[in-house]
C-alpha atoms as a PDB file:
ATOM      1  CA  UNK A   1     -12.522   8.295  -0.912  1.00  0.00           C
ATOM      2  CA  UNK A   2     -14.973   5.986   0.165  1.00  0.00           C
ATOM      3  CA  UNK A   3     -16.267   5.881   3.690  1.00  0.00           C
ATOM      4  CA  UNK A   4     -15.640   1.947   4.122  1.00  0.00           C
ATOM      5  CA  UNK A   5     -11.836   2.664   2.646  1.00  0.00           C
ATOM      6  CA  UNK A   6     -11.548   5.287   5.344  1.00  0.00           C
ATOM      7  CA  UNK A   7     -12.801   3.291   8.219  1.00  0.00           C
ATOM      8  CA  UNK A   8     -10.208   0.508   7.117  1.00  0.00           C
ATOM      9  CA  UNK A   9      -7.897   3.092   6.910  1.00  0.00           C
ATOM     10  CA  UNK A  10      -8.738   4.171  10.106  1.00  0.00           C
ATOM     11  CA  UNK A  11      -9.040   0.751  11.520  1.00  0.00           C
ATOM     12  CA  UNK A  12      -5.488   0.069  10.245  1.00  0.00           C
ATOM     13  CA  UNK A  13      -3.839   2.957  12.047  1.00  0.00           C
ATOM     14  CA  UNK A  14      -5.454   2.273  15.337  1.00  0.00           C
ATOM     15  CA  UNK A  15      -4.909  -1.383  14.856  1.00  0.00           C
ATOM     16  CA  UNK A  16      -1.106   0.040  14.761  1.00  0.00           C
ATOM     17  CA  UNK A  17      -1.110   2.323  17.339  1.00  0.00           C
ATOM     18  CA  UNK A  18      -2.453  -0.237  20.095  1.00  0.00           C
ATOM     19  CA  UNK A  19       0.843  -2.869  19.005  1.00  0.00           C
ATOM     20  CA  UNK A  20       3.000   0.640  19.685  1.00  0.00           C
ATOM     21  CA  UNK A  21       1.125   0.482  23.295  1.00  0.00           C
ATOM     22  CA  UNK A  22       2.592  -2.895  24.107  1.00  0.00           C
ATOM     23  CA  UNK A  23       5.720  -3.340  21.735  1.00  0.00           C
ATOM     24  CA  UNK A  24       6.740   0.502  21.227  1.00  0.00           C
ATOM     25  CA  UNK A  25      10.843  -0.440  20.494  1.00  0.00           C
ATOM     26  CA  UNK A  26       9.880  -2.585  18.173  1.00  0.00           C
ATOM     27  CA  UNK A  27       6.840  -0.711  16.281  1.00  0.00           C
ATOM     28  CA  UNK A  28       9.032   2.537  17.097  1.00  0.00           C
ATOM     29  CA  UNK A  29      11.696   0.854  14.613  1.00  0.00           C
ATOM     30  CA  UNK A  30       9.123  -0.719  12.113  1.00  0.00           C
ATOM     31  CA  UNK A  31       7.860   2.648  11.553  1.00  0.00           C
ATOM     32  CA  UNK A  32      12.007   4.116  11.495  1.00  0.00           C
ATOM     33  CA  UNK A  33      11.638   1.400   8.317  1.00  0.00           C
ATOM     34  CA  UNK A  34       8.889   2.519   6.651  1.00  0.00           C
ATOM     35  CA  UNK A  35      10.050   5.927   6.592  1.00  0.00           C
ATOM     36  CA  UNK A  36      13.516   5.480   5.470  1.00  0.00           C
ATOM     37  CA  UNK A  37      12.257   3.239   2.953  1.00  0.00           C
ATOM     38  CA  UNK A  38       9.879   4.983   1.668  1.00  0.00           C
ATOM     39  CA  UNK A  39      11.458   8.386   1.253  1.00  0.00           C
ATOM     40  CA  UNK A  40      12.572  10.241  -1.419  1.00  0.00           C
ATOM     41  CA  UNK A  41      15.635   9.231  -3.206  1.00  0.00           C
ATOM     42  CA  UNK A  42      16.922   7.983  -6.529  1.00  0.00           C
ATOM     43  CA  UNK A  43      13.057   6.993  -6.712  1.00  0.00           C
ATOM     44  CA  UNK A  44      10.432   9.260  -5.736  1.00  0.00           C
ATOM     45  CA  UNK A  45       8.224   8.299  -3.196  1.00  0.00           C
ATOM     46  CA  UNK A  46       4.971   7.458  -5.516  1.00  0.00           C
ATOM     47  CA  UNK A  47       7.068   4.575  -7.225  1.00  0.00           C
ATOM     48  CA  UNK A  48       8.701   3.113  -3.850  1.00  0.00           C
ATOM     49  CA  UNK A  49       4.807   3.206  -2.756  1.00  0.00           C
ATOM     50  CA  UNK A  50       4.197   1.371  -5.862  1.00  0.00           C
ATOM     51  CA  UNK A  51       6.666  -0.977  -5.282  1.00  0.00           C
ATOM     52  CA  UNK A  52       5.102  -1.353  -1.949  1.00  0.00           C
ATOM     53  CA  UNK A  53       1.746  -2.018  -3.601  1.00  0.00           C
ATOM     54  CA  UNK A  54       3.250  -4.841  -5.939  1.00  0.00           C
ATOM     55  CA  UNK A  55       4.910  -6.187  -2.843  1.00  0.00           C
ATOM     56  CA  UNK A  56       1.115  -6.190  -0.873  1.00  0.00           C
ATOM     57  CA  UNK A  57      -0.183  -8.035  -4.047  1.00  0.00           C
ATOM     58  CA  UNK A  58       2.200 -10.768  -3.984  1.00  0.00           C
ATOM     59  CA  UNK A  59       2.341 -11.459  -0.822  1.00  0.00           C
ATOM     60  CA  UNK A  60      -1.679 -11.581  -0.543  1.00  0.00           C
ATOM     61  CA  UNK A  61      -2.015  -9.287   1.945  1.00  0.00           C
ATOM     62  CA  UNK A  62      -4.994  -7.163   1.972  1.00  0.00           C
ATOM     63  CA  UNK A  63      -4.440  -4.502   4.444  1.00  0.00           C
ATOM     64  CA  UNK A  64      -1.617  -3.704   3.184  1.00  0.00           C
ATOM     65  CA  UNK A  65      -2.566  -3.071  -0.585  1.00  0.00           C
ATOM     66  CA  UNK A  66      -5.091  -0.546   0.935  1.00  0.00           C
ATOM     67  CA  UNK A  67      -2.520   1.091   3.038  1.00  0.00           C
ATOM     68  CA  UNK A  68       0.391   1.335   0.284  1.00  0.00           C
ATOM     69  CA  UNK A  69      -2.402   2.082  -2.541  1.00  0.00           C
ATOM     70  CA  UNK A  70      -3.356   5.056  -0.112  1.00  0.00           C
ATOM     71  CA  UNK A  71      -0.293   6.040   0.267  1.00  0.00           C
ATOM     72  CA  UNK A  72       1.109   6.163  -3.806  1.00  0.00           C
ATOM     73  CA  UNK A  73      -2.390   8.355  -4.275  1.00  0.00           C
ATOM     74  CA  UNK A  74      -0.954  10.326  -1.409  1.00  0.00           C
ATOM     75  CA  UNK A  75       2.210  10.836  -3.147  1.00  0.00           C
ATOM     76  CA  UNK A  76       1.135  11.565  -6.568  1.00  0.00           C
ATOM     77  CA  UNK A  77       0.972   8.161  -8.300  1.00  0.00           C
ATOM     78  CA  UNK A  78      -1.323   8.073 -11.349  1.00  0.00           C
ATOM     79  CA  UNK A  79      -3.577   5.745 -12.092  1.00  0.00           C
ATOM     80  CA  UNK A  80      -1.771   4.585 -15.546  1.00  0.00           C
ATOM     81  CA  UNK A  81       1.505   3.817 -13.367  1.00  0.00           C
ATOM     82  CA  UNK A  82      -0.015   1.390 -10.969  1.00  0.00           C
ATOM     83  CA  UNK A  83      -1.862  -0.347 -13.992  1.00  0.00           C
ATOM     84  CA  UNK A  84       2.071  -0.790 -15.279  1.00  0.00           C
ATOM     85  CA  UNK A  85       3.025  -1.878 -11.529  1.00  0.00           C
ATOM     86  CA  UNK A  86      -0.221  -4.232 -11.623  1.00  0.00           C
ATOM     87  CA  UNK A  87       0.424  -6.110 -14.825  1.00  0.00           C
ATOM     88  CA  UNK A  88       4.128  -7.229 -13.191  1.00  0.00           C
ATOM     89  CA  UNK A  89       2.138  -8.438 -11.044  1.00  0.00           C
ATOM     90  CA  UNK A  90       0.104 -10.802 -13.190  1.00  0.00           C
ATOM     91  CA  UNK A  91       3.135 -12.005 -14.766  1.00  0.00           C
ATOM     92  CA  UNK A  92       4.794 -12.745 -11.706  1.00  0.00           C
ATOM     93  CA  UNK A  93       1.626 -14.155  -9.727  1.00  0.00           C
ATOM     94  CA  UNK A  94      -0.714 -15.536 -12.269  1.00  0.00           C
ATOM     95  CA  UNK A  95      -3.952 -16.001 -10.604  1.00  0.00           C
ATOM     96  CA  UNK A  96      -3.686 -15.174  -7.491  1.00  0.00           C
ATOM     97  CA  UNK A  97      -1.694 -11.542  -8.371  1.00  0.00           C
ATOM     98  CA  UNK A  98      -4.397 -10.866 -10.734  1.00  0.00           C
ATOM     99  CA  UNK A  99      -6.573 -11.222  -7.955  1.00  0.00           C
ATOM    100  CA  UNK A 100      -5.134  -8.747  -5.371  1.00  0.00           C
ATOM    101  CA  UNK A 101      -4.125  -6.307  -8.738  1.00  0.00           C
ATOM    102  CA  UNK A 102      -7.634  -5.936  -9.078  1.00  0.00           C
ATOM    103  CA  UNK A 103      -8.277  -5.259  -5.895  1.00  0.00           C
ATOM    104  CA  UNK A 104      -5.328  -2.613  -5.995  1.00  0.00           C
ATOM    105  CA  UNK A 105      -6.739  -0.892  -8.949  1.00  0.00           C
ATOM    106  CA  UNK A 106     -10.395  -0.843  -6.916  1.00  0.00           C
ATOM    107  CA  UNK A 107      -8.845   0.732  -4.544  1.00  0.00           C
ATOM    108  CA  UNK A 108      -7.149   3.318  -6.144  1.00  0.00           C
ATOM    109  CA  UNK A 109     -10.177   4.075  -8.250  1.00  0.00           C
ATOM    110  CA  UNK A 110     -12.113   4.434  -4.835  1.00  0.00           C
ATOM    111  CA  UNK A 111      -9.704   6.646  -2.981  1.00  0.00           C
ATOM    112  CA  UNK A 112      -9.142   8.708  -5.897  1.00  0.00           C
ATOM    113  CA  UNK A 113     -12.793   9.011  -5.608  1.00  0.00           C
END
């Protein structure tokens, strides 16, 4: 994994962890969320990350297409499944999803390192 990708990681979970300090119900039952969402089920945890990803993409944020890209390498994506995930996303987005996609497969590439 790259070091800048690890500092943004980094950045991102202390960034976090200081909105817990002030708002802890409500970052306590954002993170509830993210857990329950995100755990295994009828889908494994690498595609709900995906679907995370796709969801980062679309919705142009960039944080968050690190964080979720981190976390489907975490869970065992592979590299050909978020290419699948990725091209939904240029269908859906044109332009701009083609944009972030790219940026999701740098990612990815980098982390996997």
């Amino acid at each position: 994994m790259s070091t800048e990708l690890k500092t943004r990681l980094a950045q991102i979970n202390k960034q976090f962890a200081a909105l817990a300090q002030v708002q802890p119900a409500a970052m306590s039952a954002f993170q509830g969320l993210m857990k329950a969402a995100t755990q295994e089920g009828s889908l494994p945890a690498s595609v709900k990350e995906l679907v995370a990803v796709a969801l980062a993409v679309q919705k142009g944020c960039d944080d968050c297409v690190l964080f979720h890209t981190a976390q489907a390498l975490r869970h065992g994506a592979a590299r050909e499944q978020l290419a699948e995930v990725l091209a939904l996303n240029i269908e859906m987005g044109g332009g701009p999803g083609a944009m972030y996609a790219s940026k999701a497969l740098a990612y990815f590439d980098a982390l996997n390192g």
